[in-house]
Protein backbone atom coordinates (compact mmCIF):
# COMPACT_ATOMS: atom_id res chain seq x y z
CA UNK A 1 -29.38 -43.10 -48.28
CA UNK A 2 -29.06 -44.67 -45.16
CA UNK A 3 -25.90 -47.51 -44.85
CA UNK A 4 -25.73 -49.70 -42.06
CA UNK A 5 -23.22 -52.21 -40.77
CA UNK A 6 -20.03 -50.32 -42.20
CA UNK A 7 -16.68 -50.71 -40.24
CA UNK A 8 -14.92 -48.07 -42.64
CA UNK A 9 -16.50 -45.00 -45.08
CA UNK A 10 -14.20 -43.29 -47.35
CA UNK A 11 -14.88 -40.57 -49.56
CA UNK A 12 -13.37 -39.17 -52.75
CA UNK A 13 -14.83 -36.05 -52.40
CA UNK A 14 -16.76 -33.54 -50.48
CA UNK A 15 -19.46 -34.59 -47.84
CA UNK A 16 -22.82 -32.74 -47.32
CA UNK A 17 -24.70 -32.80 -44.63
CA UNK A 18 -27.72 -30.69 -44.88
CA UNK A 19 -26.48 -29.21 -48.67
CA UNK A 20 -26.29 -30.18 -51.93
CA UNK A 21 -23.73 -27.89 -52.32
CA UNK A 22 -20.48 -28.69 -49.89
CA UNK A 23 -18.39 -25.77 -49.79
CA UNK A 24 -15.68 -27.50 -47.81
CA UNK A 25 -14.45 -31.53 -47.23
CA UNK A 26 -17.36 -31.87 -44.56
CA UNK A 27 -19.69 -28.84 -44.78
CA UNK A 28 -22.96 -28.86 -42.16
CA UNK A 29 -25.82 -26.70 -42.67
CA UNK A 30 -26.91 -25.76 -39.21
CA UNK A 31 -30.67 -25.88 -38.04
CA UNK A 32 -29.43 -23.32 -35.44
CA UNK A 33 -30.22 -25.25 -32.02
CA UNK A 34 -28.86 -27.37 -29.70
CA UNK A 35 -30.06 -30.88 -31.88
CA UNK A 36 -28.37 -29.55 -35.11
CA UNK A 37 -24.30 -29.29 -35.56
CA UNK A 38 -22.11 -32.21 -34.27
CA UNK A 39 -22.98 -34.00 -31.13
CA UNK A 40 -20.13 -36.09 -29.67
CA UNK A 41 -21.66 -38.39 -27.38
CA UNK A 42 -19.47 -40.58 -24.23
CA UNK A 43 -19.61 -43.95 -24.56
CA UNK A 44 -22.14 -45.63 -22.34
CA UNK A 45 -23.88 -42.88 -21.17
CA UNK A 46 -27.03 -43.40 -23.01
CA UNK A 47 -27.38 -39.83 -24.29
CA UNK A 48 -26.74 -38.15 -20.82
CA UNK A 49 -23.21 -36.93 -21.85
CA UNK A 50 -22.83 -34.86 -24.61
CA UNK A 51 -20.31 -31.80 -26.14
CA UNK A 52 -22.65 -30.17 -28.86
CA UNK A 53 -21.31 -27.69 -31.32
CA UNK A 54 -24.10 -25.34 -33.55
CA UNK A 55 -24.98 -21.87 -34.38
CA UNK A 56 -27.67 -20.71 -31.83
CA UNK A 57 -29.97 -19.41 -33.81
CA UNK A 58 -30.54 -18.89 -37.63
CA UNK A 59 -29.64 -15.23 -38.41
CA UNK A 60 -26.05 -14.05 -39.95
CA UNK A 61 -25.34 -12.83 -36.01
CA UNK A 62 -26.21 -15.46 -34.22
CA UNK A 63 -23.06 -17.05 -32.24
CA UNK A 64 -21.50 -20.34 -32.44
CA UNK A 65 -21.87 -22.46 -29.58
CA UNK A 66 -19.26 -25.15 -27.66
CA UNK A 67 -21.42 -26.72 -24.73
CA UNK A 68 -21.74 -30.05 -22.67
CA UNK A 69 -24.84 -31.31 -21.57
CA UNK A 70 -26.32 -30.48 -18.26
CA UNK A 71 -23.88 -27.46 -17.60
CA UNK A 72 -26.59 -24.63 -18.07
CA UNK A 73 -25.32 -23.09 -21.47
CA UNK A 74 -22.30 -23.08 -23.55
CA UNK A 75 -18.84 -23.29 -22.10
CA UNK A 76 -17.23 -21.64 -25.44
CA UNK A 77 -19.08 -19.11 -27.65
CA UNK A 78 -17.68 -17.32 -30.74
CA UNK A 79 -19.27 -13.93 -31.53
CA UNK A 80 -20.37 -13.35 -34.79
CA UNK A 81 -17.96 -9.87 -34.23
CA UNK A 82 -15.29 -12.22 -33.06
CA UNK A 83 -15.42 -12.03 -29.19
CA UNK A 84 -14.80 -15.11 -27.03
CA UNK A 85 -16.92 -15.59 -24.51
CA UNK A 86 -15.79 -18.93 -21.67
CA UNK A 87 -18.76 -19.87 -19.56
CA UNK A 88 -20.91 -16.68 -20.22
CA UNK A 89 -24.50 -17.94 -19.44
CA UNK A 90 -23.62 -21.06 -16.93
CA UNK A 91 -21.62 -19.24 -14.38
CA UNK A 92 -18.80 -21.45 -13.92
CA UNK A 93 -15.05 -21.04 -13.63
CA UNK A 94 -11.97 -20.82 -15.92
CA UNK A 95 -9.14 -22.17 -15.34
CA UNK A 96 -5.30 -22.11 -16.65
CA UNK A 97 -2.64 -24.64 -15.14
CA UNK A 98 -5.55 -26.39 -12.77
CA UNK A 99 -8.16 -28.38 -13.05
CA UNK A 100 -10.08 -26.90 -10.22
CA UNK A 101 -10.26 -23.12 -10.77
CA UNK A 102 -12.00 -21.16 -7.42
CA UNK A 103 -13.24 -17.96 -9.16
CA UNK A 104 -14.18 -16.86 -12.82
CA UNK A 105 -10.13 -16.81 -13.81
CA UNK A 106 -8.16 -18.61 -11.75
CA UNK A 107 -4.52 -18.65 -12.80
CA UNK A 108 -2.05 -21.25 -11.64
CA UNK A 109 1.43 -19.51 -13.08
CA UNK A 110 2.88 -16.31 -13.81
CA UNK A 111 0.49 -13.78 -15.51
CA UNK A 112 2.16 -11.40 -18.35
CA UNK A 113 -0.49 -8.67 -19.29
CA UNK A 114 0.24 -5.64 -21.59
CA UNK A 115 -2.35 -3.04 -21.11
CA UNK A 116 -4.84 -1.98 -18.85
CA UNK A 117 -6.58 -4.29 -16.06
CA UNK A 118 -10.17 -2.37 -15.82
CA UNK A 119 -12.92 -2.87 -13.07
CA UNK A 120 -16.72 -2.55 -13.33
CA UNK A 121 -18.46 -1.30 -16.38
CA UNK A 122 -16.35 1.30 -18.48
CA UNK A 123 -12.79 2.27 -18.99
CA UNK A 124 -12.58 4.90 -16.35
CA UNK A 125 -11.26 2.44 -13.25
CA UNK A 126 -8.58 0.44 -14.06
CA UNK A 127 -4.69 -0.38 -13.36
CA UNK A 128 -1.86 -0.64 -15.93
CA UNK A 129 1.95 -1.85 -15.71
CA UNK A 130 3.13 0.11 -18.83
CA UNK A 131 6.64 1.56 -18.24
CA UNK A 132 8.11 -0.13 -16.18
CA UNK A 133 5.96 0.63 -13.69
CA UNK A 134 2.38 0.59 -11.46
CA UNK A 135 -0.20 2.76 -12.19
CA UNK A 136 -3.66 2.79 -10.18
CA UNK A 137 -6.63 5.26 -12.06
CA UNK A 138 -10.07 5.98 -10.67
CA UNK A 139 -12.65 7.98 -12.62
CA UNK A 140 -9.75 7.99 -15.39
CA UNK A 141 -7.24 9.77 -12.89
CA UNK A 142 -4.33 8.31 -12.04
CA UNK A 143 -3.77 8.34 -8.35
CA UNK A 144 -0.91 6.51 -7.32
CA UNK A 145 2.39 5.11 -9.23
CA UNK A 146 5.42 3.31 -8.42
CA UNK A 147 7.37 3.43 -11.11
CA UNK A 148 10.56 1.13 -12.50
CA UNK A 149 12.97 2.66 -9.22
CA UNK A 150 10.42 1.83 -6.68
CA UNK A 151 9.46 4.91 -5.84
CA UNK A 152 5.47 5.47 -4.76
CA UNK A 153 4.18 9.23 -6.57
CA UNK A 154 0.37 9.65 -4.88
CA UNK A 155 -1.97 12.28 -6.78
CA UNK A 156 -3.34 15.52 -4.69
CA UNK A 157 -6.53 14.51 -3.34
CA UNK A 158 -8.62 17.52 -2.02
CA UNK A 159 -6.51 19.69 -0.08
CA UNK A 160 -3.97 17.33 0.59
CA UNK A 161 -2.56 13.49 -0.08
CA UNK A 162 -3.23 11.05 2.62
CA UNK A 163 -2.38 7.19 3.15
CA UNK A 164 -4.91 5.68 5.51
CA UNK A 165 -8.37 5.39 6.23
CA UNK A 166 -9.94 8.90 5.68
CA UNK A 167 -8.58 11.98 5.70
CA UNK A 168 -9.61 12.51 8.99
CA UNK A 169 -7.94 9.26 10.23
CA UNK A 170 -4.55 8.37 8.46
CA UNK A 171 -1.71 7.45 8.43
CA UNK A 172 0.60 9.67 6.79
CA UNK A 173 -0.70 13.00 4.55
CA UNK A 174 0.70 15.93 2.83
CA UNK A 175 0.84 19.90 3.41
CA UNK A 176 1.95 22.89 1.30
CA UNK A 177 5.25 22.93 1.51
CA UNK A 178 8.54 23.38 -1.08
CA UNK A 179 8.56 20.79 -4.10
CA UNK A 180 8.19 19.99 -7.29
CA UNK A 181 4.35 19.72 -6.92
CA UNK A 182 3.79 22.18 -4.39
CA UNK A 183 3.22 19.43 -1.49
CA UNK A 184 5.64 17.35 0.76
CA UNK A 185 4.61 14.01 2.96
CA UNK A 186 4.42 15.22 6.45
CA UNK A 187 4.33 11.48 8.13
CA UNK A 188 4.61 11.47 12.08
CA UNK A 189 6.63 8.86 13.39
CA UNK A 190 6.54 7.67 16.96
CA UNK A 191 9.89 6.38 18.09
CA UNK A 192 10.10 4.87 22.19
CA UNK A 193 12.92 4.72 24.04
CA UNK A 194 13.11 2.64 27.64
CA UNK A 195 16.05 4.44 29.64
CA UNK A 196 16.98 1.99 32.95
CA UNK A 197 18.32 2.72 36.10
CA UNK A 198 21.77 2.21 34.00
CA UNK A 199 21.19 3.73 31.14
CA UNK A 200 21.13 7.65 32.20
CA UNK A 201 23.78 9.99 31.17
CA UNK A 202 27.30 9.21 33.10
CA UNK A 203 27.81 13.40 33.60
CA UNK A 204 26.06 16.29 32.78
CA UNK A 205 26.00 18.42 29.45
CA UNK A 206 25.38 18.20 26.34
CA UNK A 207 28.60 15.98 25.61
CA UNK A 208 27.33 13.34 27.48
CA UNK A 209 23.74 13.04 26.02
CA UNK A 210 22.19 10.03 25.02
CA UNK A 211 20.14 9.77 21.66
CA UNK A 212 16.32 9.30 22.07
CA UNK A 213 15.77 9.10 18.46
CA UNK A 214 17.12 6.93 15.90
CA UNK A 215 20.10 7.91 13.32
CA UNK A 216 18.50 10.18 10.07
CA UNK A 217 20.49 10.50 6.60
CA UNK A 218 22.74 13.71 5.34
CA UNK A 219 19.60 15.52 3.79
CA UNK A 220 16.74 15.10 5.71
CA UNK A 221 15.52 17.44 8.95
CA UNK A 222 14.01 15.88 11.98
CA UNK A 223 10.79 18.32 12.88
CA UNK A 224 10.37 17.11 16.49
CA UNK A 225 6.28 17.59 17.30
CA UNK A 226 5.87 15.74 20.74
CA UNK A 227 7.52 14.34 23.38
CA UNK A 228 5.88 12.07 25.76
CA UNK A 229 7.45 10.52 29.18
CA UNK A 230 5.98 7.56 31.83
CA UNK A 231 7.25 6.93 34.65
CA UNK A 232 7.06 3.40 35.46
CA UNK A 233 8.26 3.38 39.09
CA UNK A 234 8.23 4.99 42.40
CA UNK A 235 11.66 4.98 42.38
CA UNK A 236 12.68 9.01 42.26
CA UNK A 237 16.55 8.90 41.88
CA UNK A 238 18.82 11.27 43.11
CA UNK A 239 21.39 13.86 42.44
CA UNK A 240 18.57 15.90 40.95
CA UNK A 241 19.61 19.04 42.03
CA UNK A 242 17.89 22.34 41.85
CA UNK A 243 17.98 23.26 38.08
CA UNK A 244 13.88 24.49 36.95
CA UNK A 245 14.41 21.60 34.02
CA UNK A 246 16.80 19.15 35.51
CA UNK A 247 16.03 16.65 32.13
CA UNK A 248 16.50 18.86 28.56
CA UNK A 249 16.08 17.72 25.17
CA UNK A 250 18.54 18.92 22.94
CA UNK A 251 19.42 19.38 19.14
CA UNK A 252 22.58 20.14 17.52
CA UNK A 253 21.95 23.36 15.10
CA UNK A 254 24.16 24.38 12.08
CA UNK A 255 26.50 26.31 14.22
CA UNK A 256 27.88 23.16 16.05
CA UNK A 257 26.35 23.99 19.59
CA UNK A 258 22.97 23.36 21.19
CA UNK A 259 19.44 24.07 21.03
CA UNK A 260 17.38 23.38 23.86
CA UNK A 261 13.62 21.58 22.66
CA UNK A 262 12.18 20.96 25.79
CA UNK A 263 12.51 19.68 29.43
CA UNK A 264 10.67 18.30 32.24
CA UNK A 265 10.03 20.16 35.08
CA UNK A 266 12.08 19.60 38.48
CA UNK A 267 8.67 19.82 40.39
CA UNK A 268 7.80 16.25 38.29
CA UNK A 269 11.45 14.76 38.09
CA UNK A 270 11.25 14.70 42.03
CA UNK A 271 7.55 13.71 42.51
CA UNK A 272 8.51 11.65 45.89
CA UNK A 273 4.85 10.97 47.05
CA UNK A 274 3.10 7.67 46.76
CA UNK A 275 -0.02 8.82 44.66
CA UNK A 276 2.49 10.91 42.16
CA UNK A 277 5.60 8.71 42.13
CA UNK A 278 4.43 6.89 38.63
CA UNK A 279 3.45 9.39 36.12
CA UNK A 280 3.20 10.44 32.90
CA UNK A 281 3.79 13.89 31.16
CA UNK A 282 3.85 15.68 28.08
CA UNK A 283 7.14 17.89 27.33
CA UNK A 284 6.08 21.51 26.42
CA UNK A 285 8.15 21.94 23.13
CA UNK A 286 8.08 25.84 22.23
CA UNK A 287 7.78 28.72 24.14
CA UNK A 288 9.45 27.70 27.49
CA UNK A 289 10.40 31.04 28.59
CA UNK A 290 12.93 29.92 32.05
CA UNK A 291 15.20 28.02 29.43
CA UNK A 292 18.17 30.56 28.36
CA UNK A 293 19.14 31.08 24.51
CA UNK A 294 16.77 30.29 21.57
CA UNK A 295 13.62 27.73 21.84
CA UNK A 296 12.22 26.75 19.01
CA UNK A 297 10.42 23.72 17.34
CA UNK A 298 12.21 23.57 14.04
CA UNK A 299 15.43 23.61 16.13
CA UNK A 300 18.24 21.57 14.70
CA UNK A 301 20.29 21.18 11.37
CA UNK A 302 19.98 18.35 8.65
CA UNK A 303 21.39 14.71 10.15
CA UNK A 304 20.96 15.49 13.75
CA UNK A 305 18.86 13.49 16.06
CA UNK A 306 17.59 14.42 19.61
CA UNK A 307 18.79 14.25 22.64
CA UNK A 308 18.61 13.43 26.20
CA UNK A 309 20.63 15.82 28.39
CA UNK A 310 20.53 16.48 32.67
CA UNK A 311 21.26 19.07 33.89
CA UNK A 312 23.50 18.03 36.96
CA UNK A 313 25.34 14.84 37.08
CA UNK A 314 23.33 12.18 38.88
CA UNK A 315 23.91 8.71 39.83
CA UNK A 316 23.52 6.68 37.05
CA UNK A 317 22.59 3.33 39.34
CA UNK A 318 19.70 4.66 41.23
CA UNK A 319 17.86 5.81 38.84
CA UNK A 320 14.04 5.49 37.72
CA UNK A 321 13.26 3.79 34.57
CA UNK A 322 11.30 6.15 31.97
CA UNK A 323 9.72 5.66 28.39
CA UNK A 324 10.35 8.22 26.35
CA UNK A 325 7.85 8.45 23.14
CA UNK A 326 9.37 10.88 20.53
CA UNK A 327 6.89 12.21 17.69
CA UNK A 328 8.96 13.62 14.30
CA UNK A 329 8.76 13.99 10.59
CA UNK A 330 11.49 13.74 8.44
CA UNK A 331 11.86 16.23 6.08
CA UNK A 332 14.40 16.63 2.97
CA UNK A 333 16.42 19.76 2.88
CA UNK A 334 17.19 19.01 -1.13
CA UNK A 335 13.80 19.28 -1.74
CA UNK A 336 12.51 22.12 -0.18
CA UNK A 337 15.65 24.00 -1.36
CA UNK A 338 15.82 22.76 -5.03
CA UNK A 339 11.86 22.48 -5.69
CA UNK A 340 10.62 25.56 -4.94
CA UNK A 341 6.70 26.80 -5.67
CA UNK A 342 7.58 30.78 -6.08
CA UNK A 343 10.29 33.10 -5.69
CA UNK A 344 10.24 36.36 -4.40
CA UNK A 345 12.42 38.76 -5.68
């Protein structure tokens, strides 16, 4: 019954629309497409603007739909299982705390998830913060972690662990060695130091050394694996003397003395000629047989950095000025001692 020209409708009752039978205070009987449902229409816009809301379709599965004209499908649907789906079939964004959201979910705010963040189809990439901590899993393995102290566990990946960009070509990687897991981070550092004409030794010996590498803690070992020297001017120095390695490299051991790691040879300290004066030169670490006592690359106790040590005392203000490039690992003694991988008895 059609009624025109009413300012106000009120009902005592239940209202109908497409049933006889109202279930509910306003009960619609969907047609199932976009022209059925409600239709909330913007004032003015001549039927250009419009939110509909309908079943799509007329079977018991077919999902509820939320969408505004001219968008390319529905910005809300509601499984018939009881999914959510935001923009699934126009391609546009979501947003939470903006108004202008640059990709599918853009956030403005803090983020709290509880469970697992997956990627592509599946379950068997994904990441997780359970714990405490930060877990990273590919092909359902976990591979990294940094858990609630900060501390960053990697997972063995072929024959060893490495943090780069192959394991060719990284950064930092792991070996056999003694710990919990039967591997320990073997990272090479490279630490420079730029001596000046003032900055040499005041006296020979080993008392009078200067440090070429930087201060390590009470547990950890300083493997020293290369030594590298340029000579930036023609400036030779003097006061030399004769000694076969008139610049040693030195490490204090467990006894409290000495060990000697390397040394550049007096033929190269005194390079006087113009094509030679500026050079560069790598310090033979092991097996330097005119160097008296015991040479050896693992040289050294726990705490102890290297050092610079000449042979003769020379005069600190005529001096050349060198770069010294020192390559080390750290390792930690309580690890290899307390984590051991087999004992043999």
């Amino acid at each position: 019954m059609p009624v025109k020209h009413l300012s106000d409708i009120y009902v005592n009752g239940k209202i109908g629309v497409g049933t006889v039978s109202p279930g509910a205070d306003l009960h619609i009987e969907d047609a199932g497409n976009s022209s059925s449902g409600i239709r909330i229409e913007a004032i003015g816009t001549a039927g250009t603007d419009t939110v509909n809301m309908h079943f799509q379709g007329s079977a018991g599965t077919a999902p509820f739909y939320i969408s505004r004209t001219n968008t390319g499908g529905a910005e809300i649907q509601i499984q018939a299982d009881g999914d959510l789906i935001l923009n699934g079939g126009n391609g546009d964004n979501v947003g939470i705390g903006t108004t202008n959201p640059q990709q599918k979910l853009d956030v403005n705010g803090a983020t709290l998830l509880r469970g697992n963040v997956y990627f592509t189809s599946g379950t068997s990439n994904y990441y997780n913060g359970v714990g405490g901590g930060f877990s990273v899993y590919t092909q359902s393995a976990k591979q990294f972690e940094v858990d609630y102290n900060g501390y960053l566990q990697a997972n063995k990946y072929g024959d060893g662990i490495y943090l780069g960009l192959s394991s060719n070509d990284n950064l930092a990687r792991t070996i056999p060695a003694f710990s919990s897991t039967g591997r320990m981070v073997e990272a090479s550092r490279f630490y420079t130091t730029k001596i000046e004409p003032g900055g040499w030794p005041t006296a020979s010996g080993a008392a009078n050394a200067v440090n070429v590498t930087p201060t390590i803690s009470s547990s950890q070992k300083m493997w020293i694996k290369g030594i590298w020297i340029h000579k930036s001017s023609s400036n030779v120095g003097s006061g030399w003397g004769t000694n076969d390695f008139p610049v040693q490299f030195i490490m204090e051991n467990a006894a409290g003395s000495y060990d000697i790691i390397g040394g550049v040879a007096n033929r190269v300290v005194t390079l006087a000629n113009t094509a030679q004066s500026i050079w560069y030169y790598q310090v033979a670490i092991m097996g330097v047989p005119t160097f008296s006592g015991d040479h050896r690359e693992t040289a050294g106790t726990t705490s102890k950095n290297l050092k610079l040590m000449t042979a003769s005392t020379i005069s600190t203000t005529s001096q050349p000025t060198w770069f010294i490039t020192v390559e080390y690992a750290l390792v930690n003694q309580s690890t290899m001692k307390n984590n051991v991988d087999q004992v043999l008895t």
